[in-house]
Protein backbone atom coordinates (compact mmCIF):
# COMPACT_ATOMS: atom_id res chain seq x y z
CA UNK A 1 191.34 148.58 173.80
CA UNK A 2 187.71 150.02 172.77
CA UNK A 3 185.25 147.46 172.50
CA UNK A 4 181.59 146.39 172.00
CA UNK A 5 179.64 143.36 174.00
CA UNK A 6 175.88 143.88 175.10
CA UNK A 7 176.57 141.51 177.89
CA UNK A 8 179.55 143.11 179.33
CA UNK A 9 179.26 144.18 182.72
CA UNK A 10 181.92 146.70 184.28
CA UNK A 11 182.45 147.11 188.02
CA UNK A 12 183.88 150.07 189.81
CA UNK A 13 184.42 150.76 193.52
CA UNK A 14 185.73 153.24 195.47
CA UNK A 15 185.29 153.60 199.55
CA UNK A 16 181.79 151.81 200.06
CA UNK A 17 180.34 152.22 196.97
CA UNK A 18 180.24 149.83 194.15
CA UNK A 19 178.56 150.63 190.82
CA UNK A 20 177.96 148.02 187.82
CA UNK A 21 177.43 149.28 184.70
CA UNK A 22 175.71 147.29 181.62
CA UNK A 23 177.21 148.27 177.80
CA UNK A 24 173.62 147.71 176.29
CA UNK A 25 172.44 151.46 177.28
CA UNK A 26 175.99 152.46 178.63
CA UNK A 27 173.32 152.18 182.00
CA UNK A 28 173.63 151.61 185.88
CA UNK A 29 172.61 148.08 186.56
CA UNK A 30 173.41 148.08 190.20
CA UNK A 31 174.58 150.74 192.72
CA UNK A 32 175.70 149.72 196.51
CA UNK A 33 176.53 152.18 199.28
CA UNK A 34 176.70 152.39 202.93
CA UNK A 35 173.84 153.07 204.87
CA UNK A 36 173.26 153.93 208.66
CA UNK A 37 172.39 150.30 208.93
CA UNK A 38 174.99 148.55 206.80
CA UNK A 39 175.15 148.19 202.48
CA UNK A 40 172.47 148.44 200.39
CA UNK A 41 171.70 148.28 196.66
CA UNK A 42 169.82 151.03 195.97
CA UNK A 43 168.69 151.40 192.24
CA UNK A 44 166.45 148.97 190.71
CA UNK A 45 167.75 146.64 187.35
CA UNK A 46 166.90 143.32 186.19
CA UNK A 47 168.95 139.99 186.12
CA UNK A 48 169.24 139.19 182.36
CA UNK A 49 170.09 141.72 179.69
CA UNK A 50 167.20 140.41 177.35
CA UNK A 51 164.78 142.12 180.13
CA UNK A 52 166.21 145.61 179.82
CA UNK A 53 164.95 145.91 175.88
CA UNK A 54 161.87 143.56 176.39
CA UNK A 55 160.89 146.19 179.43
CA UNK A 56 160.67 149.38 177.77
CA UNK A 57 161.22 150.62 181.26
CA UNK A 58 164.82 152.69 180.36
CA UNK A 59 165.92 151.53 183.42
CA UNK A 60 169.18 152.86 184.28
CA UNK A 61 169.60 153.93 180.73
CA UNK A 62 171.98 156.90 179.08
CA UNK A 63 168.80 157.89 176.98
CA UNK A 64 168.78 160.19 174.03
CA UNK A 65 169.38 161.35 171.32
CA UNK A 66 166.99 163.55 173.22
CA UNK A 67 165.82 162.90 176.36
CA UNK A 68 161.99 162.94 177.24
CA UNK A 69 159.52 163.76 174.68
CA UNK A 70 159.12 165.61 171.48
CA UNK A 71 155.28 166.19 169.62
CA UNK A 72 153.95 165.03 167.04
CA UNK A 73 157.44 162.68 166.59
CA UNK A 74 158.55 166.24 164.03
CA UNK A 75 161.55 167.65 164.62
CA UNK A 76 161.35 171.99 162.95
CA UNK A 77 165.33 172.29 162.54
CA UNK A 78 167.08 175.46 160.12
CA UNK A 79 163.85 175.76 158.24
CA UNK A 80 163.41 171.59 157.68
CA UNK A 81 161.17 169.11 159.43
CA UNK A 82 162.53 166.18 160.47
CA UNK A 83 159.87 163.16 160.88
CA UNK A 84 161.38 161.05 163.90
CA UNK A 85 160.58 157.91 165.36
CA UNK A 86 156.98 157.63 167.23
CA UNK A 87 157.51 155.74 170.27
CA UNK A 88 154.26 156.56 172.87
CA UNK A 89 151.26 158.12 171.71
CA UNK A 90 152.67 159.37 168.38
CA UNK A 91 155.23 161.52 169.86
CA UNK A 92 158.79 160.71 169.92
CA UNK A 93 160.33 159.20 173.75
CA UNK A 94 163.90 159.43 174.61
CA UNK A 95 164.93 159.38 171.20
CA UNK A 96 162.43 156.75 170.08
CA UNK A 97 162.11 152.95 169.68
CA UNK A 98 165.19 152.43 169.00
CA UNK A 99 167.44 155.75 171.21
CA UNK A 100 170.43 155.30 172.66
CA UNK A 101 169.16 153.33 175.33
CA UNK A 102 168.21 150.75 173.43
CA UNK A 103 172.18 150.49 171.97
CA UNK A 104 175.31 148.86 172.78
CA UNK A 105 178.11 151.05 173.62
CA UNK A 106 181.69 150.57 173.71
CA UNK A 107 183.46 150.39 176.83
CA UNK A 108 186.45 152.53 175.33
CA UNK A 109 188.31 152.59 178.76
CA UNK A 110 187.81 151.45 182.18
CA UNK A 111 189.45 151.50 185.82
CA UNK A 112 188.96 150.48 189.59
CA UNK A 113 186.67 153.63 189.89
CA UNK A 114 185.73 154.72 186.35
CA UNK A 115 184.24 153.94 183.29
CA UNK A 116 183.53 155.93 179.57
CA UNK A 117 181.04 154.49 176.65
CA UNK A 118 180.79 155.84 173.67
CA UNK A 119 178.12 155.35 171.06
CA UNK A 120 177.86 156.82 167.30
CA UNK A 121 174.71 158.06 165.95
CA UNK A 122 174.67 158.26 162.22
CA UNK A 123 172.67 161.09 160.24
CA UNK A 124 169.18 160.22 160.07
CA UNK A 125 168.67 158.09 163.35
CA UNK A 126 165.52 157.75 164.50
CA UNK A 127 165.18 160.81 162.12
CA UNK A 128 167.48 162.99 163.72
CA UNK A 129 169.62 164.91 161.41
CA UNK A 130 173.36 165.01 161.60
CA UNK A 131 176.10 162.35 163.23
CA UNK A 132 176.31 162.50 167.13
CA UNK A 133 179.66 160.90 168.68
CA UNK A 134 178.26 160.63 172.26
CA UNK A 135 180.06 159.86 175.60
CA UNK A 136 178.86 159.10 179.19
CA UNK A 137 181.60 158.64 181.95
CA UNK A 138 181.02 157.30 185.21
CA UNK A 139 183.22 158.23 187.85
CA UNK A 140 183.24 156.35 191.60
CA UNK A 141 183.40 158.35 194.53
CA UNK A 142 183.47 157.22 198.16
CA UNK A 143 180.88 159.13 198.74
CA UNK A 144 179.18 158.57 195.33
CA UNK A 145 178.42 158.80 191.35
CA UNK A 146 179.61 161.36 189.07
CA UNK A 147 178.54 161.12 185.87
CA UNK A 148 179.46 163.33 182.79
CA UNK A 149 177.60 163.18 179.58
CA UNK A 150 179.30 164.33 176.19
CA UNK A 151 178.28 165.24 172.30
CA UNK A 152 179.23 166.47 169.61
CA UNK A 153 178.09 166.50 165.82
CA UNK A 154 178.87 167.01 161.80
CA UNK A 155 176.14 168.81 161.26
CA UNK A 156 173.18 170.86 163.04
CA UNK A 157 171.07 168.39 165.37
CA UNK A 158 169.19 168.62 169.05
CA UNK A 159 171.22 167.26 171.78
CA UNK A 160 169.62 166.34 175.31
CA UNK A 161 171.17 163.53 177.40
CA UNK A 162 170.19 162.15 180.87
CA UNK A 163 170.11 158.91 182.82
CA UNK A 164 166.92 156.96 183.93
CA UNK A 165 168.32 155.40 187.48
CA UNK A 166 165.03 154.15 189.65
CA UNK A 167 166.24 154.88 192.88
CA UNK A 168 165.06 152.91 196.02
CA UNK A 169 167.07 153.89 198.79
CA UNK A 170 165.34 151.00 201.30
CA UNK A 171 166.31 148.49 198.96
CA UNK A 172 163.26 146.89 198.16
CA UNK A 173 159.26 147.60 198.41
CA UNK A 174 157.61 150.99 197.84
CA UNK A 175 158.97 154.47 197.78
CA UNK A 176 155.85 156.12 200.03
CA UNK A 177 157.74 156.80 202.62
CA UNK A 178 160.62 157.83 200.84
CA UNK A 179 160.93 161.97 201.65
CA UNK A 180 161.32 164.25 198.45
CA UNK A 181 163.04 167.65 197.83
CA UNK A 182 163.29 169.11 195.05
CA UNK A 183 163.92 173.34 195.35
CA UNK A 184 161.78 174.15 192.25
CA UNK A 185 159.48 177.22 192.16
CA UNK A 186 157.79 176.03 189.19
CA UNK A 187 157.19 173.43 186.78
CA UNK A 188 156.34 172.82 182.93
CA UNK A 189 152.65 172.27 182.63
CA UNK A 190 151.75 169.36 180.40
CA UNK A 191 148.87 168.02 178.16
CA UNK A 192 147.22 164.61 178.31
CA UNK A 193 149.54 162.89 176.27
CA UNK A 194 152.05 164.24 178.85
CA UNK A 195 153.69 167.24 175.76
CA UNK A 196 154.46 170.67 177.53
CA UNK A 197 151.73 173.34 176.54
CA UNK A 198 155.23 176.01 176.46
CA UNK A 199 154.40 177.72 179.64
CA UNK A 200 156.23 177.89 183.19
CA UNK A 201 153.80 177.64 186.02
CA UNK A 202 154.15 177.43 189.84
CA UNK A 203 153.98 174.77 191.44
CA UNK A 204 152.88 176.26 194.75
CA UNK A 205 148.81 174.61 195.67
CA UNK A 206 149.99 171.48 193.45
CA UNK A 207 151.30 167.75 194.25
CA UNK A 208 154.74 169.27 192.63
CA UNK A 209 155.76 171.34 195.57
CA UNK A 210 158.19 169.81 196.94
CA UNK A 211 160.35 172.80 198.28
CA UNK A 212 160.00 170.98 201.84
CA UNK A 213 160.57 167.09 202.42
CA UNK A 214 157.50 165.53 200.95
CA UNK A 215 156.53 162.06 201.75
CA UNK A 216 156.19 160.81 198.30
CA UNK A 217 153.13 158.35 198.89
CA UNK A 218 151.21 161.73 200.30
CA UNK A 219 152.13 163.96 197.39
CA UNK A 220 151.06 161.57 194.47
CA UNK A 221 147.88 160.79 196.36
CA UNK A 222 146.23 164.26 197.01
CA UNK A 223 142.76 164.04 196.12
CA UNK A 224 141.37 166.52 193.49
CA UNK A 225 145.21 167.48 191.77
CA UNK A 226 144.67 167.49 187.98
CA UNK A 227 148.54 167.45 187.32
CA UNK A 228 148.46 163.75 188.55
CA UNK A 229 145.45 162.66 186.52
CA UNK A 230 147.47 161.77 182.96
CA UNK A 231 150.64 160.10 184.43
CA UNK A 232 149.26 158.40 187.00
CA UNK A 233 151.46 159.93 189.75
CA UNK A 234 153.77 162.54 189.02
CA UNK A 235 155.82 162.48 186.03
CA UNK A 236 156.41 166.20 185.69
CA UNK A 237 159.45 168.36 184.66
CA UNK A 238 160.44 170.64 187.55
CA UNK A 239 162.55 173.51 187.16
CA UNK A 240 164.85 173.89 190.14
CA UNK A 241 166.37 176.86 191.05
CA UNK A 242 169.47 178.56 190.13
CA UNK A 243 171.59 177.62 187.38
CA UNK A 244 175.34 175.90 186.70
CA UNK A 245 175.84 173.03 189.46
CA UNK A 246 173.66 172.93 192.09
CA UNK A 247 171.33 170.77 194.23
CA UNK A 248 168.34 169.63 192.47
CA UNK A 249 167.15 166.91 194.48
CA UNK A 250 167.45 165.89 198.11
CA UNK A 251 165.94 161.97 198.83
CA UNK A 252 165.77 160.58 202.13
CA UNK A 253 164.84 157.32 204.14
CA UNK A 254 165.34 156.85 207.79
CA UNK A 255 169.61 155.61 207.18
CA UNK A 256 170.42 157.53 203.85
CA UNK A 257 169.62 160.28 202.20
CA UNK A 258 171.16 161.00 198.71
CA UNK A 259 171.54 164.52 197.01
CA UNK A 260 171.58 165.19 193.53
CA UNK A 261 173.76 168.11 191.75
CA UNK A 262 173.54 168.92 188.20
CA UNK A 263 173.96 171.83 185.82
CA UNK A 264 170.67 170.82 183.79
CA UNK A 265 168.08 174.22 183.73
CA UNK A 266 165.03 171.07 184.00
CA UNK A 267 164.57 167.58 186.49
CA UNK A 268 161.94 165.17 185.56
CA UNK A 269 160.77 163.55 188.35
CA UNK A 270 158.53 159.90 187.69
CA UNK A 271 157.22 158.26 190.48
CA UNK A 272 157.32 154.85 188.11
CA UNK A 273 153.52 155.01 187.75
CA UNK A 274 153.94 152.59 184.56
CA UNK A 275 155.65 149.91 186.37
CA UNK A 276 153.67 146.91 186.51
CA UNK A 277 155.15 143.60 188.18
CA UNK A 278 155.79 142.43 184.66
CA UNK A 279 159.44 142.18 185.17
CA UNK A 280 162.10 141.28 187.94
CA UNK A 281 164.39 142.90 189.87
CA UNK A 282 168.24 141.66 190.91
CA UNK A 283 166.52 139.80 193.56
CA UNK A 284 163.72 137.86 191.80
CA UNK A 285 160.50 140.07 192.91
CA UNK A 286 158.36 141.53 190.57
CA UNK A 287 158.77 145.53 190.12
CA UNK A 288 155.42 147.25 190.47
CA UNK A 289 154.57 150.56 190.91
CA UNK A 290 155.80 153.13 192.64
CA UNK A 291 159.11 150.49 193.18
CA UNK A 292 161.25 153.66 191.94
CA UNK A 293 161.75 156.64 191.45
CA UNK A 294 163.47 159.07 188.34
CA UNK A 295 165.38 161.85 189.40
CA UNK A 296 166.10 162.75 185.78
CA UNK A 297 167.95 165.88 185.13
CA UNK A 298 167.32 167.51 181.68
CA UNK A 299 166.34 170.06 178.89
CA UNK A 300 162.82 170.81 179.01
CA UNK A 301 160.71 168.52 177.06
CA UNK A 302 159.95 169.10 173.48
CA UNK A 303 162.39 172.22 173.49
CA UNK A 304 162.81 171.83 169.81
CA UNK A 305 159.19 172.65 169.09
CA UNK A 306 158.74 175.39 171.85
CA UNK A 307 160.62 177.93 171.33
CA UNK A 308 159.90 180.22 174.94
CA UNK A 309 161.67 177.28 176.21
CA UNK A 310 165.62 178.01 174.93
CA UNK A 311 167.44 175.97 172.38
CA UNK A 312 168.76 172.41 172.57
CA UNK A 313 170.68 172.73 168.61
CA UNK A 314 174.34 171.67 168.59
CA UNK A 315 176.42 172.93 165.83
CA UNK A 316 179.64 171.69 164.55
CA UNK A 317 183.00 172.69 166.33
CA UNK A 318 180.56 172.76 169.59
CA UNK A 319 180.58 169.91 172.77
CA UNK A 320 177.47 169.68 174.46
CA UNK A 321 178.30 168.74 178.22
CA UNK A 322 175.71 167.81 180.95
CA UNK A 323 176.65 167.23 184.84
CA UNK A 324 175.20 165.00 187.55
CA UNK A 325 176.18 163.30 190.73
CA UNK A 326 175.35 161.47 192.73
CA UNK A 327 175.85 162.05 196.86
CA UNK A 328 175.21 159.20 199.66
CA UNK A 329 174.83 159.72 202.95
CA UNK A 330 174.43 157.17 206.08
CA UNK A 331 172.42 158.01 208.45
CA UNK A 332 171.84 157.51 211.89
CA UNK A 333 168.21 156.29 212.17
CA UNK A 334 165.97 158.82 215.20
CA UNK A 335 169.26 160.91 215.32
């Protein structure tokens, strides 16, 4: 039977890989697979749920009702504006202080290898117009996550889910040596307080191109880069190439290397330049930065207020439907 408990905790296996998933954010909390070298947890979460909300860090999280940022915290939807919730800086982050993240789900079924939340949004959360019914479905693999994302509404709204996994695929420590692909020609320029300025640049000459295997600790510490001034590190949204499902992110250490598919037209990738040791991982040890990183794929930030960018509205009778997964593979280390 559907239920609600922010404390729940739902396991699901299949092959080598074991995923736990927390209620309170419908989020990853933990996430084993085989390496070259034997299992390894490979996503960062903390031990008690009290830490995920006292964070702020969205770790894991199904964020939304729109993922990233919006300006200003104003939403310009069918000739209204919408004042939303003001989160960072007077603009409005994954669907402000108090998004989806931030709620407890209900586990509305669950197996061996697969899990569904579902959350409702009422009209006028965080300012957002219309009631969302909202779904995210993890499904085991042997080899891996998928992960489906699902909405629908009563009434015209934005729509724009992702999740906010830290991946560390050594286990523990830094991600510098951790090698980075993303096949992205270009990227969304931003302004200080990290808002998209509406134009599509390239990324070629910049810390963002990453259409070879980057080590990350060498891309987010070129000297002279202006992109990495304002967040620290990179904390950019890349558009990778193609469209429909596809690989927008390869990640590698010595023993594993995990690719990412989705159907999203945007990937925000964040180094976790905000981390500060303030909080603790499973394992006790503070989680500093550059501990994870995001691999979040996405609508371009602040779509609703630039319009070169597309459309993110979701009308009644429609289902808005966003694919990712989630590939693992050992490796043999000097093979």
């Amino acid at each position: 039977m559907p239920h609600r408990d922010e404390n729940e905790i739902v396991t699901c296996s299949a092959g080598g890989v074991l995923l736990e998933t927390l209620a309170t954010g419908a989020r990853v909390r933990r996430l084993r697979v085989e390496a070259g070298t034997g299992p390894r947890e490979v996503v960062l979460g903390h031990r008690e749920v009290a830490e995920y909300a006292a964070a702020g860090d969205h770790m894991g999280a199904t964020v939304g009702r729109f993922a990233n940022r919006i300006s200003g915290a104003r939403l310009e939807l069918g000739g209204r504006s919408y004042p939303l919730s003001a989160n960072e800086n007077g603009n409005t982050l994954h669907g402000g202080a108090a998004g989806f993240g931030a709620r407890v789900w209900t586990v509305v079924s669950s197996t061996a290898d697969r899990v569904e939340y579902a959350l409702t949004s009422p009209d006028g959360d965080q300012g957002f117009p219309g009631t969302v019914h909202a779904t995210s479905v993890y499904q085991v693999h042997p080899d891996g996550v998928g992960l489906e994302l699902r909405a629908t509404c009563d009434a015209p709204t934005v729509v724009s889910l992702t999740n906010h996994a830290y991946f560390n695929l050594a286990g523990r420590g830094s991600i510098d040596d951790h090698l980075l692909t993303v096949p992205a020609d270009s990227y969304t320029p931003t302004d200080d307080l990290l808002i998209p300025t509406g134009e599509v640049a390239p990324v070629a000459g910049t810390a963002l191109d990453l259409r070879v295997p980057t080590r990350i600790g060498t891309a987010v510490r070129r000297p002279d880069d202006d992109v990495l001034t304002a967040p620290r590190g990179i904390d950019h949204n890349l558009v990778p190439d193609g469209t429909g499902l596809r690989v927008v992110a390869v990640l590698e250490v010595p023993d594993l290397r995990l690719t990412v598919h989705s159907d999203a037209p945007g990937l925000q990738v964040y180094t976790g330049n905000f981390l500060d040791g303030s909080t603790r991982g499973l394992d006790g040890a503070p989680i500093r930065q550059g501990d994870g990183l995001c691999l979040e794929p996405q609508d371009f930030p602040d779509t609703p207020n630039k319009p070169a960018f597309g459309s993110c509205e979701l009308l009644p009778g429609q289902t808005w439907l966003r694919r990712i997964r989630w590939t693992f593979e050992p490796l043999v280390p000097g093979a």
